[in-house]
C-alpha atoms as a PDB file:
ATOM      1  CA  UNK A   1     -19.965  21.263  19.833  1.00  0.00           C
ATOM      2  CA  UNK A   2     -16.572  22.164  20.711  1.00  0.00           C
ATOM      3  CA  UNK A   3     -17.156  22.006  24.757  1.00  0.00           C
ATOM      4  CA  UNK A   4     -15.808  18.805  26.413  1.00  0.00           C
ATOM      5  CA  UNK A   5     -18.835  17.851  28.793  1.00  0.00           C
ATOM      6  CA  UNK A   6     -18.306  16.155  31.961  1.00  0.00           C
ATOM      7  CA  UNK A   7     -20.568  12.786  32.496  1.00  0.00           C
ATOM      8  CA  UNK A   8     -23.354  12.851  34.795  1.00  0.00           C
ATOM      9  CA  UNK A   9     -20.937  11.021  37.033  1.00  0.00           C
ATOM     10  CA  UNK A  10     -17.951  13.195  36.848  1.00  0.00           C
ATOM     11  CA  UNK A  11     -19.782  16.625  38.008  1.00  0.00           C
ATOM     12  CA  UNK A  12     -20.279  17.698  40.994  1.00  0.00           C
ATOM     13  CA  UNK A  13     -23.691  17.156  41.244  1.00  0.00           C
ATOM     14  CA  UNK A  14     -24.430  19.116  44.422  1.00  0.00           C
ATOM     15  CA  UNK A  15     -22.793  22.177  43.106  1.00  0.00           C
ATOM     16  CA  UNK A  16     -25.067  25.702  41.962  1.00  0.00           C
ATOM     17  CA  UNK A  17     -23.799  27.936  39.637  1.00  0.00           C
ATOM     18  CA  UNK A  18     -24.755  31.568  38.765  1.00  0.00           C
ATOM     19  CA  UNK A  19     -23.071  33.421  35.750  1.00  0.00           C
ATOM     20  CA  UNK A  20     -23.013  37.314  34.971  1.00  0.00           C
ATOM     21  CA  UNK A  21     -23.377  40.389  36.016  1.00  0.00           C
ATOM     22  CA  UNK A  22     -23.929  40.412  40.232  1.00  0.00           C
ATOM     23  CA  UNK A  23     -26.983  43.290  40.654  1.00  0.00           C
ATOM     24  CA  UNK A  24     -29.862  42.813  42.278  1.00  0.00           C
ATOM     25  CA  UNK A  25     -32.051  41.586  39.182  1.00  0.00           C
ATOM     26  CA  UNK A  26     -29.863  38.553  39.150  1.00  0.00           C
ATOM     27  CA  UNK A  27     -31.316  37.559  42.458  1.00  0.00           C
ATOM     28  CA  UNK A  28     -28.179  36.026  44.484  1.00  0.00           C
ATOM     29  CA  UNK A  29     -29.677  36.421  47.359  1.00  0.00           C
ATOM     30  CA  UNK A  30     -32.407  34.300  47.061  1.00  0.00           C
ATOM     31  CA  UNK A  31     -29.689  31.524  46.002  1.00  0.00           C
ATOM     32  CA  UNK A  32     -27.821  32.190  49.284  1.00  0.00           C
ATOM     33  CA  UNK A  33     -31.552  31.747  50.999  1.00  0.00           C
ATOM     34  CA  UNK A  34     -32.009  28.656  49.742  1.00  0.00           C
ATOM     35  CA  UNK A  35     -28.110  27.534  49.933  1.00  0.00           C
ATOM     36  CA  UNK A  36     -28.516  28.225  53.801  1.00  0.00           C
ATOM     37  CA  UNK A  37     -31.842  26.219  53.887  1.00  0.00           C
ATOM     38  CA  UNK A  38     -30.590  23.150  52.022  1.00  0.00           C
ATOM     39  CA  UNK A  39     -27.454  23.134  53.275  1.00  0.00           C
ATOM     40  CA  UNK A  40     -28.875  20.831  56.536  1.00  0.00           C
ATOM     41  CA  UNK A  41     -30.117  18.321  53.801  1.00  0.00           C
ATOM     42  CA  UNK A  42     -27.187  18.100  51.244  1.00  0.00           C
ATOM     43  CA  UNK A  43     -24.010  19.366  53.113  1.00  0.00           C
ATOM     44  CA  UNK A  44     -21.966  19.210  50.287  1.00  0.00           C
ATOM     45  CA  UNK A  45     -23.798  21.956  48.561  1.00  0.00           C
ATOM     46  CA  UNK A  46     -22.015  25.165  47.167  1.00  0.00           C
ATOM     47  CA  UNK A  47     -22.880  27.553  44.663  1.00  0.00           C
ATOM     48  CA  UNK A  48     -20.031  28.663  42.218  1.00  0.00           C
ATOM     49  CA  UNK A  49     -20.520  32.394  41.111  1.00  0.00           C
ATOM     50  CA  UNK A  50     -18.889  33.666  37.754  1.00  0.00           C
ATOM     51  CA  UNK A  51     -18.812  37.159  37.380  1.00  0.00           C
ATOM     52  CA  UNK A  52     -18.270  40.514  38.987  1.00  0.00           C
ATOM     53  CA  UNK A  53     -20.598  43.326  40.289  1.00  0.00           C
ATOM     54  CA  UNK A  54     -20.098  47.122  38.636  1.00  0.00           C
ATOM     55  CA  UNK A  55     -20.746  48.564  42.171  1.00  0.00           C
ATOM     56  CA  UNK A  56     -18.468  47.097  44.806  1.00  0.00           C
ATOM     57  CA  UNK A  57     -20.832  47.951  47.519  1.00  0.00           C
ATOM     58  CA  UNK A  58     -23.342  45.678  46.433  1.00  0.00           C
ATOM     59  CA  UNK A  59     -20.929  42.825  46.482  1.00  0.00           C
ATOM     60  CA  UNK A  60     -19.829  44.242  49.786  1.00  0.00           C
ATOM     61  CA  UNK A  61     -23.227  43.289  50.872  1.00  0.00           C
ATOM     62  CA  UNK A  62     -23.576  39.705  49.060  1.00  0.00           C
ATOM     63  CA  UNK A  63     -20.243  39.351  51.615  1.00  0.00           C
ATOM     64  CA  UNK A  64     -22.051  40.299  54.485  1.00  0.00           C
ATOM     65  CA  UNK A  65     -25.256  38.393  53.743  1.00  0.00           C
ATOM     66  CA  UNK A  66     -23.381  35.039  53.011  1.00  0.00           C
ATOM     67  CA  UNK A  67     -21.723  35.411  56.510  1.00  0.00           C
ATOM     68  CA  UNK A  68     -24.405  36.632  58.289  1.00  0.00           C
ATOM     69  CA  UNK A  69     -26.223  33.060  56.775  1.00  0.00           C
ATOM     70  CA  UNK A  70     -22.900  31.034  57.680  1.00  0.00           C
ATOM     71  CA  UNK A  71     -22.747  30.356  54.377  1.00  0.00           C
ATOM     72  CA  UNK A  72     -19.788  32.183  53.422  1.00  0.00           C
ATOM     73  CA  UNK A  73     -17.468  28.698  53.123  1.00  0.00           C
ATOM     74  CA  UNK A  74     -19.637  27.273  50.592  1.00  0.00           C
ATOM     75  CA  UNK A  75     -19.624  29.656  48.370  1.00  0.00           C
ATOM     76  CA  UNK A  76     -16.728  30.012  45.478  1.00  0.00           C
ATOM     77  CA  UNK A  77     -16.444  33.569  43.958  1.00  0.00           C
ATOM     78  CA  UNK A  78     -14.992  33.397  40.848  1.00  0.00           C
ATOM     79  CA  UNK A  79     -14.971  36.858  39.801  1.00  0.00           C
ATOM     80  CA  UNK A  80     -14.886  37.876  35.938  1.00  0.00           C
ATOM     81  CA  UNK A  81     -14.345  35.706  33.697  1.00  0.00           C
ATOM     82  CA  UNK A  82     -14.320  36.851  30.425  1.00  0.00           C
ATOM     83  CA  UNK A  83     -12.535  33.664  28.240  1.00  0.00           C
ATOM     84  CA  UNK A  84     -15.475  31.260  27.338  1.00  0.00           C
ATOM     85  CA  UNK A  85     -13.482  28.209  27.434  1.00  0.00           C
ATOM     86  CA  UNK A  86     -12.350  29.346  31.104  1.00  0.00           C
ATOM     87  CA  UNK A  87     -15.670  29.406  32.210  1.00  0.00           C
ATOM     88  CA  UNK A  88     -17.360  26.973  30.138  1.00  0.00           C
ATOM     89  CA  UNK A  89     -14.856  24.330  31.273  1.00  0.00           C
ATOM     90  CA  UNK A  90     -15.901  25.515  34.756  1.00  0.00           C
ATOM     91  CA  UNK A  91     -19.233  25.279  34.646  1.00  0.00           C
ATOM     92  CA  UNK A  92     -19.397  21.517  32.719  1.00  0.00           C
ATOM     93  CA  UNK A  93     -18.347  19.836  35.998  1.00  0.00           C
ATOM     94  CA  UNK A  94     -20.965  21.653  38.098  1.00  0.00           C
ATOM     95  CA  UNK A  95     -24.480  20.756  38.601  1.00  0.00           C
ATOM     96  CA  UNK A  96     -27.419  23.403  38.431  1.00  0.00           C
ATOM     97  CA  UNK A  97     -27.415  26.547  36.340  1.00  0.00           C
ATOM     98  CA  UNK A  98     -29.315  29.601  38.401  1.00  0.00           C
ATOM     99  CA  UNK A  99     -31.171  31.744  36.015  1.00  0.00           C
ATOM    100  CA  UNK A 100     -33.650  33.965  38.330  1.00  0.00           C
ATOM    101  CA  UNK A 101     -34.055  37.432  36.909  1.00  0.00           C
ATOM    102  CA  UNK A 102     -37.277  38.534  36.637  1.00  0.00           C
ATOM    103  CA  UNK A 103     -38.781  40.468  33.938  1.00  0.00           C
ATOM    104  CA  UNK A 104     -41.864  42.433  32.663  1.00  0.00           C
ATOM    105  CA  UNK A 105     -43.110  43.477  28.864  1.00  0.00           C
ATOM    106  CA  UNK A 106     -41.043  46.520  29.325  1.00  0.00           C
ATOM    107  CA  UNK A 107     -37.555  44.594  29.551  1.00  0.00           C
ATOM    108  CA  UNK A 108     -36.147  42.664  25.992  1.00  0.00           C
ATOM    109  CA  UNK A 109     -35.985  39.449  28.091  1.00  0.00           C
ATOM    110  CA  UNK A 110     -39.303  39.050  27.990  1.00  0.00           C
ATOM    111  CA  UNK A 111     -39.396  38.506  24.369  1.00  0.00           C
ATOM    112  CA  UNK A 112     -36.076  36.506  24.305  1.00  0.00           C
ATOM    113  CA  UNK A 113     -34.128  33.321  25.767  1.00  0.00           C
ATOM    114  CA  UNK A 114     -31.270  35.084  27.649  1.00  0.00           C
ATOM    115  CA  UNK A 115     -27.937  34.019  26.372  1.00  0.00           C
ATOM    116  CA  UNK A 116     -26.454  32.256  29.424  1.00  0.00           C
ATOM    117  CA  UNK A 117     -29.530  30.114  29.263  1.00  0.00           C
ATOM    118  CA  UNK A 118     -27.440  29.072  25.936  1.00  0.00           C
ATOM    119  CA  UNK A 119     -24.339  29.304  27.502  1.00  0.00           C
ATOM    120  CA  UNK A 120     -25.722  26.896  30.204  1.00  0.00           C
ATOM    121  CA  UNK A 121     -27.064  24.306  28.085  1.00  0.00           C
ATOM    122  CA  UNK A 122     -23.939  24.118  25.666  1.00  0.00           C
ATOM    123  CA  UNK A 123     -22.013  23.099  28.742  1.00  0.00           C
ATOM    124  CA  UNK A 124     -25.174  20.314  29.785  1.00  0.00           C
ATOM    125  CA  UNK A 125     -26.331  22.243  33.242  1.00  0.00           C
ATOM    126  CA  UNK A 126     -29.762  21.639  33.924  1.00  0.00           C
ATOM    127  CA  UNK A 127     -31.128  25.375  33.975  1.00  0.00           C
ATOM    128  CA  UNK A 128     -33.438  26.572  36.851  1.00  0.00           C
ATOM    129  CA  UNK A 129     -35.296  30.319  35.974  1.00  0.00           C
ATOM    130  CA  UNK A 130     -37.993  31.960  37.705  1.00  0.00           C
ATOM    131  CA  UNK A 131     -41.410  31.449  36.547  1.00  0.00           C
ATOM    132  CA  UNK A 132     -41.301  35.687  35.967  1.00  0.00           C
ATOM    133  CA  UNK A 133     -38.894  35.068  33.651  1.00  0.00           C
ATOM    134  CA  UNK A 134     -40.872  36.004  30.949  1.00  0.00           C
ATOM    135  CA  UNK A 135     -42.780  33.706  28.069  1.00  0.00           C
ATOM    136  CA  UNK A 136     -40.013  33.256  25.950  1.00  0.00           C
ATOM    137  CA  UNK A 137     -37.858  31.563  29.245  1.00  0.00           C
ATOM    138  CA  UNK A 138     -40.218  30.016  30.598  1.00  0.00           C
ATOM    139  CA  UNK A 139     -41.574  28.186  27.475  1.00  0.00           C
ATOM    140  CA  UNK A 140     -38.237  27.334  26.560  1.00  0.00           C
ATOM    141  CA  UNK A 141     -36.842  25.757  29.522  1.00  0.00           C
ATOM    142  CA  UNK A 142     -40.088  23.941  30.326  1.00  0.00           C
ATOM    143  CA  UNK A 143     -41.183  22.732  26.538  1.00  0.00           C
ATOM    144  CA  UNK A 144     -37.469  21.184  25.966  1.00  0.00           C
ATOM    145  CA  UNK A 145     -37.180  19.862  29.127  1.00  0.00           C
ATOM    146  CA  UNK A 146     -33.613  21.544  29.942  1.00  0.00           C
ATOM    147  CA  UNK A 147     -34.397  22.500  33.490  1.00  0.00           C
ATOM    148  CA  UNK A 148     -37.399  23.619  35.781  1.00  0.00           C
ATOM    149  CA  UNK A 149     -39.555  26.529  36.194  1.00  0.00           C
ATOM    150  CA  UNK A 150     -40.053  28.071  39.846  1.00  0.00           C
ATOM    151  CA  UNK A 151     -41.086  30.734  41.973  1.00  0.00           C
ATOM    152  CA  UNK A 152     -39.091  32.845  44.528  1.00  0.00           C
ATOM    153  CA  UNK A 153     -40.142  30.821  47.153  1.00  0.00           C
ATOM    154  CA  UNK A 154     -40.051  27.319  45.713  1.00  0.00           C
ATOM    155  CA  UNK A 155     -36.471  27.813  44.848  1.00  0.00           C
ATOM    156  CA  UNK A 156     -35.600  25.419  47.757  1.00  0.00           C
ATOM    157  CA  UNK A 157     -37.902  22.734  46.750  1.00  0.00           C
ATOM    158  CA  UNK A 158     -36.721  22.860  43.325  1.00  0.00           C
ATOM    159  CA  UNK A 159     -33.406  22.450  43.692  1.00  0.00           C
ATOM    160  CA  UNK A 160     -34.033  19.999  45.635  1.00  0.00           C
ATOM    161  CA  UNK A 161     -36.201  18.281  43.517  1.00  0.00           C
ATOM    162  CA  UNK A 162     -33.415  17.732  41.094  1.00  0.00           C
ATOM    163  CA  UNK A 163     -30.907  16.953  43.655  1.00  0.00           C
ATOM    164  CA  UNK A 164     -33.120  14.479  45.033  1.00  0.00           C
ATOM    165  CA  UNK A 165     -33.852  12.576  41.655  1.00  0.00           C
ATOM    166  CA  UNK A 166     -30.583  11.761  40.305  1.00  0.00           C
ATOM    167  CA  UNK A 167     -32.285  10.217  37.044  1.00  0.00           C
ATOM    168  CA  UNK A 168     -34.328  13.574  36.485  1.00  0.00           C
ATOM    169  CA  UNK A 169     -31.005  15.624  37.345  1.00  0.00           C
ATOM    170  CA  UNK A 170     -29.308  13.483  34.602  1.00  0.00           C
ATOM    171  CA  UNK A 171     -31.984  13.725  32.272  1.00  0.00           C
ATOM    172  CA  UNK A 172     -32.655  17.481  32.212  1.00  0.00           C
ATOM    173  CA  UNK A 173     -28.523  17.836  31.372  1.00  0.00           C
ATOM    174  CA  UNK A 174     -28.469  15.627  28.519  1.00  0.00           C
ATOM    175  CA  UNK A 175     -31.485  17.525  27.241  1.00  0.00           C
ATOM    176  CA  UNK A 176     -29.749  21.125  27.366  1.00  0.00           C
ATOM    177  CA  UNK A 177     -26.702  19.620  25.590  1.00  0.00           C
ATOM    178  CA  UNK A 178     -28.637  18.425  23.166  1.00  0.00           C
ATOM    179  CA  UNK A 179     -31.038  21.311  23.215  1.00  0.00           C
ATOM    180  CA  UNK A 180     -27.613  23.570  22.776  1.00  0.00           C
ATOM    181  CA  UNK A 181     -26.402  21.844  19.469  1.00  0.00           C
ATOM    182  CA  UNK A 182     -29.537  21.715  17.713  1.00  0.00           C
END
């Protein structure tokens, strides 16, 4: 309740964001993959990321993948961000959440909504997760209408989905807010 949310026409529709830990369960590279593919169709695309990675030679190579793409430019590292308000106030003038790990019985995220599916709502980002994120996700995201479910390689089309459909992109926000104060 306390975040100040951004109107639909105040954000930047156009823009991704990813928030956490960067590892290879979070998946970035299939966001640069389909930043690089749908960067022809909406060339004012970027895709924030909000967070650090533990092992700097994995973010060595996120570096070298987003310029080997040419996408380097349109993407804004943040780096850690540990104040919520920091980040929160971020994130409510963006326009996707990215949400992509993918889990198995084994992991506790299959039984439970990760928390920066939460964190994402609360600031009224339409939430995109993998349809391997696990029941719990899945259900969640789909049942209250707070963002879309895909696969690895429907990422593209999704996003573009909601970029293309500014009344679907509008509606799946206002859901997550009000999803997120409930």
């Amino acid at each position: 309740r306390r975040i100040h949310r951004k109107s639909f026409a105040e954000r930047d529709r156009f823009a991704l964001v990813f928030l956490g830990g960067l590892s290879p369960v979070a998946r970035l590279e299939d966001m640069f993959h389909a930043l690089k593919t749908l960067s022809g169709r909406f060339p004012s695309i970027s895709l924030h990321v909000i967070g650090e990675a533990a092992d700097p030679a994995f973010k060595e190579s996120l570096h070298r993948l987003a310029a080997g793409l040419g996408i380097d430019g349109m993407i804004k590292w943040h780096g850690l961000v540990s104040d919520s308000r920091t980040f929160e106030d971020m994130m409510t003038g963006l326009g996707i959440a990215l949400c992509l790990y993918e889990t198995t019985p084994a992991s506790y995220s299959w039984y439970q909504l990760p928390g920066k599916v939460f964190a994402y709502a609360a600031c009224g980002l339409p939430t995109i997760v993998s349809d391997k994120s696990g029941p719990v996700t899945v259900k969640a995201v789909e049942e209250n209408r707070i963002g879309l479910a895909t696969s690895r390689d429907g990422l593209s089309d999704c996003i573009a989905q909601i970029f293309e459909d500014p009344a679907l992109h509008k509606s799946l926000g206002e859901n997550a807010a009000q999803w997120a104060v409930a």
